[in-house]
Protein backbone atom coordinates (compact mmCIF):
# COMPACT_ATOMS: atom_id res chain seq x y z
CA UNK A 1 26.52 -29.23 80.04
CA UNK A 2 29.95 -30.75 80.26
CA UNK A 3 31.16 -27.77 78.43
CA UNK A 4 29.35 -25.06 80.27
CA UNK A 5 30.62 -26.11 83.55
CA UNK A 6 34.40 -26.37 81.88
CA UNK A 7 34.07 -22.87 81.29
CA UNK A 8 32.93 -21.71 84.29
CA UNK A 9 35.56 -23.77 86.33
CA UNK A 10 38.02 -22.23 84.05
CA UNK A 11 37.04 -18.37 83.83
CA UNK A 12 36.40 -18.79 87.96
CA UNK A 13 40.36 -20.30 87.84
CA UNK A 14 41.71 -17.52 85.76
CA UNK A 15 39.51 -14.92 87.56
CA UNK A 16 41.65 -15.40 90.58
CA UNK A 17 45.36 -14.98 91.61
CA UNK A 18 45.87 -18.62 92.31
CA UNK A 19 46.12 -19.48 88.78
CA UNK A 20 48.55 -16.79 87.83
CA UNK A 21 50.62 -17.55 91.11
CA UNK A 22 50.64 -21.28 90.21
CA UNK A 23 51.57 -20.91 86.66
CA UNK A 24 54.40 -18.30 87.23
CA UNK A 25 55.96 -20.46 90.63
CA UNK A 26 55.92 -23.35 88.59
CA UNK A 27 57.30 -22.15 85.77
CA UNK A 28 60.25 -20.33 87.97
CA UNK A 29 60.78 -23.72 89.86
CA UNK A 30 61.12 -25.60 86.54
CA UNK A 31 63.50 -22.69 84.89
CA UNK A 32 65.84 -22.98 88.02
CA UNK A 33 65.92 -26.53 88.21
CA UNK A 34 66.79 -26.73 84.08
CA UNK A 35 69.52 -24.19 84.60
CA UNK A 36 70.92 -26.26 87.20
CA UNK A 37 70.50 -29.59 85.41
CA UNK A 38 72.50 -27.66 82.26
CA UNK A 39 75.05 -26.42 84.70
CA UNK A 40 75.24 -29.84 86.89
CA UNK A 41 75.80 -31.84 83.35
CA UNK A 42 78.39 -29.37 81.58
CA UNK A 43 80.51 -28.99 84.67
CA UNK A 44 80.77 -33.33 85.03
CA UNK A 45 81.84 -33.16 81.06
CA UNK A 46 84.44 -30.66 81.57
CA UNK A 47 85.61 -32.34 85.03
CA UNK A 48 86.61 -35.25 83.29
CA UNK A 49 88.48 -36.73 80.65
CA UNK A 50 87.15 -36.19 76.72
CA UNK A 51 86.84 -39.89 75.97
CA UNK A 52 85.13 -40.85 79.81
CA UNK A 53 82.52 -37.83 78.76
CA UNK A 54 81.19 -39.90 76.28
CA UNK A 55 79.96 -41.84 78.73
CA UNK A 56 78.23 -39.60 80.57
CA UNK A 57 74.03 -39.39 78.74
CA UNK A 58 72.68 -35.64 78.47
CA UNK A 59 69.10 -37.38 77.94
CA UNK A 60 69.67 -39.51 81.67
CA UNK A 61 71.17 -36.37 83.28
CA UNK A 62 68.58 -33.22 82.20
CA UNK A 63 66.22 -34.59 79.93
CA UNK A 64 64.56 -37.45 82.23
CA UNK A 65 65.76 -35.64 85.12
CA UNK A 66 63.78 -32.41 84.36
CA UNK A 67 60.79 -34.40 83.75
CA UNK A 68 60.78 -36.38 86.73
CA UNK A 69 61.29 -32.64 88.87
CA UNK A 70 58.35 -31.83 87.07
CA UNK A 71 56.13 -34.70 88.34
CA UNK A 72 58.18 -34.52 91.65
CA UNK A 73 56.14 -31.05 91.64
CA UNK A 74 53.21 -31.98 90.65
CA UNK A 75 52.88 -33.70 93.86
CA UNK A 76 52.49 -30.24 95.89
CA UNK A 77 50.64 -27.81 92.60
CA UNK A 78 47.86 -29.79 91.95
CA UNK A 79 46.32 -30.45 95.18
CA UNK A 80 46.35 -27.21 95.12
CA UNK A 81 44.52 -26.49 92.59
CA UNK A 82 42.10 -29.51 93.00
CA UNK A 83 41.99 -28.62 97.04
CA UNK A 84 38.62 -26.37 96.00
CA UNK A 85 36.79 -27.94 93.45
CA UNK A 86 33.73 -29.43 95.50
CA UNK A 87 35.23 -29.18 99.08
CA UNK A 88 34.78 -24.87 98.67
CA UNK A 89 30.92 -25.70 97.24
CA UNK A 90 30.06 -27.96 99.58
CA UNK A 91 31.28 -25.33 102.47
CA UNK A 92 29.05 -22.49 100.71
CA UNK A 93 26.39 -24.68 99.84
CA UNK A 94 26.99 -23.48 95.92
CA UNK A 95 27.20 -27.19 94.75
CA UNK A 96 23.39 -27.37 95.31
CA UNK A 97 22.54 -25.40 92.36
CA UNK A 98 23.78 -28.31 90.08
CA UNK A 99 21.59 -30.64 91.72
CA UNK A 100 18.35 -28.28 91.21
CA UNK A 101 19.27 -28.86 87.31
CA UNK A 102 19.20 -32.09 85.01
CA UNK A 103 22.72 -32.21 85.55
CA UNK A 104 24.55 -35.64 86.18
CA UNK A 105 27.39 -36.51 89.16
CA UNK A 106 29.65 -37.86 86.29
CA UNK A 107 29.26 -34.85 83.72
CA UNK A 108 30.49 -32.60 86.82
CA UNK A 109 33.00 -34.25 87.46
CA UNK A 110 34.28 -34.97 84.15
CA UNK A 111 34.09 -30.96 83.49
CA UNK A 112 35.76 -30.35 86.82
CA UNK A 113 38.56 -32.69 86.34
CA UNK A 114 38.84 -31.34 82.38
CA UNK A 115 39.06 -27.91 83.71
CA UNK A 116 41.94 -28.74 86.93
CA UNK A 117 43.49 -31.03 83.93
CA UNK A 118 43.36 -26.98 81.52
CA UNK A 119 45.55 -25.15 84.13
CA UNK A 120 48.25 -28.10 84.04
CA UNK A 121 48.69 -28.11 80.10
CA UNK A 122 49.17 -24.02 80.82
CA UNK A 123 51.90 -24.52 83.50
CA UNK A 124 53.27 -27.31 81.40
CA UNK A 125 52.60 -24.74 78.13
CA UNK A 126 55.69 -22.67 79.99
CA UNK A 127 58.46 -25.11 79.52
CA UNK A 128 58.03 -25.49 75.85
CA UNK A 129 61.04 -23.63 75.68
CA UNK A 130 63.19 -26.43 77.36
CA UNK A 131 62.79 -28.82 74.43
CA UNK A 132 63.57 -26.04 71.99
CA UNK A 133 66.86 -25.75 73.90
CA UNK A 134 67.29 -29.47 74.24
CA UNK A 135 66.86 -29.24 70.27
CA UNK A 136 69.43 -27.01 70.03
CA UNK A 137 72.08 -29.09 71.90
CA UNK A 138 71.35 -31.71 69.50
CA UNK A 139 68.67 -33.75 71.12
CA UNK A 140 66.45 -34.02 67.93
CA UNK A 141 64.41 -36.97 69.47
CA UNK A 142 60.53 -35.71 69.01
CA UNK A 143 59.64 -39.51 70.71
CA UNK A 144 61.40 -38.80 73.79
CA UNK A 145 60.56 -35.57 74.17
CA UNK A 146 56.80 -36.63 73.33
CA UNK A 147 56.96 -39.54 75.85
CA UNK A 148 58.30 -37.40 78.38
CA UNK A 149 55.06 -34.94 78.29
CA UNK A 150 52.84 -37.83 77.95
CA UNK A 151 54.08 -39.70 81.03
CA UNK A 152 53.80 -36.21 83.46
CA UNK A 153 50.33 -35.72 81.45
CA UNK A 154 49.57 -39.26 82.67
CA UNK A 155 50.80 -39.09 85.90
CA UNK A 156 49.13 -35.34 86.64
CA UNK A 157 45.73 -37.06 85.14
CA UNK A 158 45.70 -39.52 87.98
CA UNK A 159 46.64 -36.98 90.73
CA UNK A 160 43.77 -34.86 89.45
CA UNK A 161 40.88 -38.04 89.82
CA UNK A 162 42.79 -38.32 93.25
CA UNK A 163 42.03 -34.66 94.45
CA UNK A 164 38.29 -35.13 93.30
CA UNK A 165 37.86 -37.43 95.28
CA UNK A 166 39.25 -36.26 98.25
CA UNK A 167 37.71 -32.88 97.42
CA UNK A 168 34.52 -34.38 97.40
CA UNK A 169 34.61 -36.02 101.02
CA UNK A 170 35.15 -33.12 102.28
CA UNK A 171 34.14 -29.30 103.16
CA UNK A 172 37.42 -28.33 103.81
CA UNK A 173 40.17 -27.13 101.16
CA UNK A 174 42.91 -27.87 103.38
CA UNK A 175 42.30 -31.30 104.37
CA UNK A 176 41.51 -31.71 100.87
CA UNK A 177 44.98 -30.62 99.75
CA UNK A 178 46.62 -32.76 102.68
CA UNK A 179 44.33 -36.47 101.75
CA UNK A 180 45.65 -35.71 97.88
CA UNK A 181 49.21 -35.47 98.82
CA UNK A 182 49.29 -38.42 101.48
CA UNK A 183 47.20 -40.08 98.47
CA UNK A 184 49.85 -39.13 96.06
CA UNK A 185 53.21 -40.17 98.40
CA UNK A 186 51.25 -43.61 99.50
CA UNK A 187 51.39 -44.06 95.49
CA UNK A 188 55.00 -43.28 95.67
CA UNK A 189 55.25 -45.38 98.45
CA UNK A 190 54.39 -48.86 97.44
CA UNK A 191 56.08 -48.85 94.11
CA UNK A 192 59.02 -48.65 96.88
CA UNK A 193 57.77 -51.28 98.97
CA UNK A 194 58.25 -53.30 95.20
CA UNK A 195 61.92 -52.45 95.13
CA UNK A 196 62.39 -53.71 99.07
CA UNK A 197 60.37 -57.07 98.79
CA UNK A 198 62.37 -59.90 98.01
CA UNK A 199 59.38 -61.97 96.95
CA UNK A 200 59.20 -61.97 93.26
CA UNK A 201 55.29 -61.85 92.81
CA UNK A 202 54.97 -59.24 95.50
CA UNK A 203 56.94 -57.43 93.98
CA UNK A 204 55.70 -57.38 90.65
CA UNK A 205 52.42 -56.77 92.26
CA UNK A 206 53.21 -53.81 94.37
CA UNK A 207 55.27 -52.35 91.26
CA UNK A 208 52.25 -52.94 88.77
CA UNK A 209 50.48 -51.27 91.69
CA UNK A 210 52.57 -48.33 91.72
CA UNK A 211 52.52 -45.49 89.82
CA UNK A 212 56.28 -45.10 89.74
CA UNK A 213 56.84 -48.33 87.83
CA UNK A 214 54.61 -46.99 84.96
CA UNK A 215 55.42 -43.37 84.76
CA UNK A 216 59.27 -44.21 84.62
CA UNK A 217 58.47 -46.43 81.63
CA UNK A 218 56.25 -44.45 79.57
CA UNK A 219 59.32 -41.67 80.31
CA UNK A 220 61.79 -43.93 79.07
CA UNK A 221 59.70 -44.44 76.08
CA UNK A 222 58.71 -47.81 77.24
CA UNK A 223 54.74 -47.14 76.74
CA UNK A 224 53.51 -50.66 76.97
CA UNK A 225 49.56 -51.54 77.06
CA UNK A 226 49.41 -52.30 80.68
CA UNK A 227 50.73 -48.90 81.61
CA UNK A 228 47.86 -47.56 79.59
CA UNK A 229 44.97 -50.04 81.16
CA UNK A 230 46.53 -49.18 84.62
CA UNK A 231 46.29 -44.94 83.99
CA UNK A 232 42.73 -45.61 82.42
CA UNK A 233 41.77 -48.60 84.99
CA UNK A 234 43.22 -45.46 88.08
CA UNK A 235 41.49 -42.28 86.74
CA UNK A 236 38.15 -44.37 85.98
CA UNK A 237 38.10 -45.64 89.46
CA UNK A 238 38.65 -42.34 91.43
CA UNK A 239 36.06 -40.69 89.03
CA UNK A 240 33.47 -43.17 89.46
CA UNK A 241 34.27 -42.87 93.53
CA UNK A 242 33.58 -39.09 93.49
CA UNK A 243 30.70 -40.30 91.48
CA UNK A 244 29.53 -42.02 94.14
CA UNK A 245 30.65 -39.49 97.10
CA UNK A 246 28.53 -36.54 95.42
CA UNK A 247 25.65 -38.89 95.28
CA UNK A 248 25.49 -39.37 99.16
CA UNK A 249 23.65 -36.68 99.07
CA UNK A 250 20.53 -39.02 97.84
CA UNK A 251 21.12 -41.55 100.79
């Protein structure tokens, strides 16, 4: 079942525009903002002296940069592409048909998050070509690179569960886009709060709390156990919400 609905979600995705519009904006966003990181780093060499260039990381100034632009843009793409997942259904009434079948709350979903969780590998699938480039400039450090795409994978796994949710409270796309991204910036938010406290346990707290914390880690290649119980403790808790909001309708 999980399957069959995966590949419906999917076919409907690619049937459309949106997908084709997302993919190719994102992938023009990212090229631009590469370029300009290459440009941006090779003019600070060349503006200063050879042996204070040393100093100066390619890996702190493109490589983690780029990837942090990437889930910087995440924040707007994929409530955008989550906006419609049960809040369009529930508006045309669709989302009944699953419930006339032995179909579970969890296995849709599960298939529903797998499929919103298919179009980001394919807009990530576009900037293979910046690590091939980064190889080429002699950044040979698969790790990195591999922790880079893991900690946006992460990150974008989390924002998905988020818009599920708030897709599923909902009959309108719109407001659906708007609670993910408030969602995703109150995220932001209190991994900042962290940073401003001056109270040590708060501030672990609110850090541990925040998805910032744990996302620059794993990017650093820091990838510690409790950044992987907090990403599976956060995407488990949002699904089993949206669980929980589709079966209202049994109330």
């Amino acid at each position: 079942m999980i399957w069959t609905i995966w590949k419906k979600e999917v076919e409907s995705y690619f049937a459309s525009p949106l997908a084709y519009i997302l993919i190719g904006l994102f992938s023009l966003i990212t090229g631009i903002m590469f370029f300009n990181l290459l440009v941006t780093y090779t003019d600070g060499v060349q503006a200063i002296p050879q042996d204070m260039a040393q100093n100066i990381s390619f890996v702190e100034e493109v490589v983690l940069k780029l990837f942090a632009n990437i889930n910087f843009l995440f924040l707007i793409f994929i409530p955008l592409i989550t906006m419609k997942l049960f809040s369009e259904e529930k508006r045309l009434e669709t989302i009944d048909l699953f419930w006339l079948s032995p179909i579970k709350e969890w296995q849709v979903v599960i298939a529903k998050g797998l499929s919103a969780l298919s179009l980001v590998l394919s807009m990530l699938l576009m900037t293979v070509i910046f690590p091939l480039i980064i190889w080429g400039v002699g950044i040979k450090d698969i790790s990195l690179l591999s922790t880079s795409y893991l900690s946006v994978i992460l990150n974008a796994c989390c924002y998905i569960s988020l818009g599920l949710f708030c897709s599923s409270i909902t009959n309108n796309q719109i407001i659906s886009a708007l609670l993910s991204i408030l969602g995703i910036l109150f995220l932001w938010m209190i991994t900042w709060g962290g940073h401003l406290n001056s109270n040590y346990m708060i501030s672990e707290i609110f850090n541990y709390l925040g998805i910032t914390s744990h996302f620059e880690r794993i990017l650093r290649g820091l990838l510690g156990t409790q950044d992987l119980i907090y990403y599976g403790s956060f995407i488990f808790f949002f699904g089993y919400l949206t669980v929980k909001s589709l079966g209202r309708r049994n109330w």
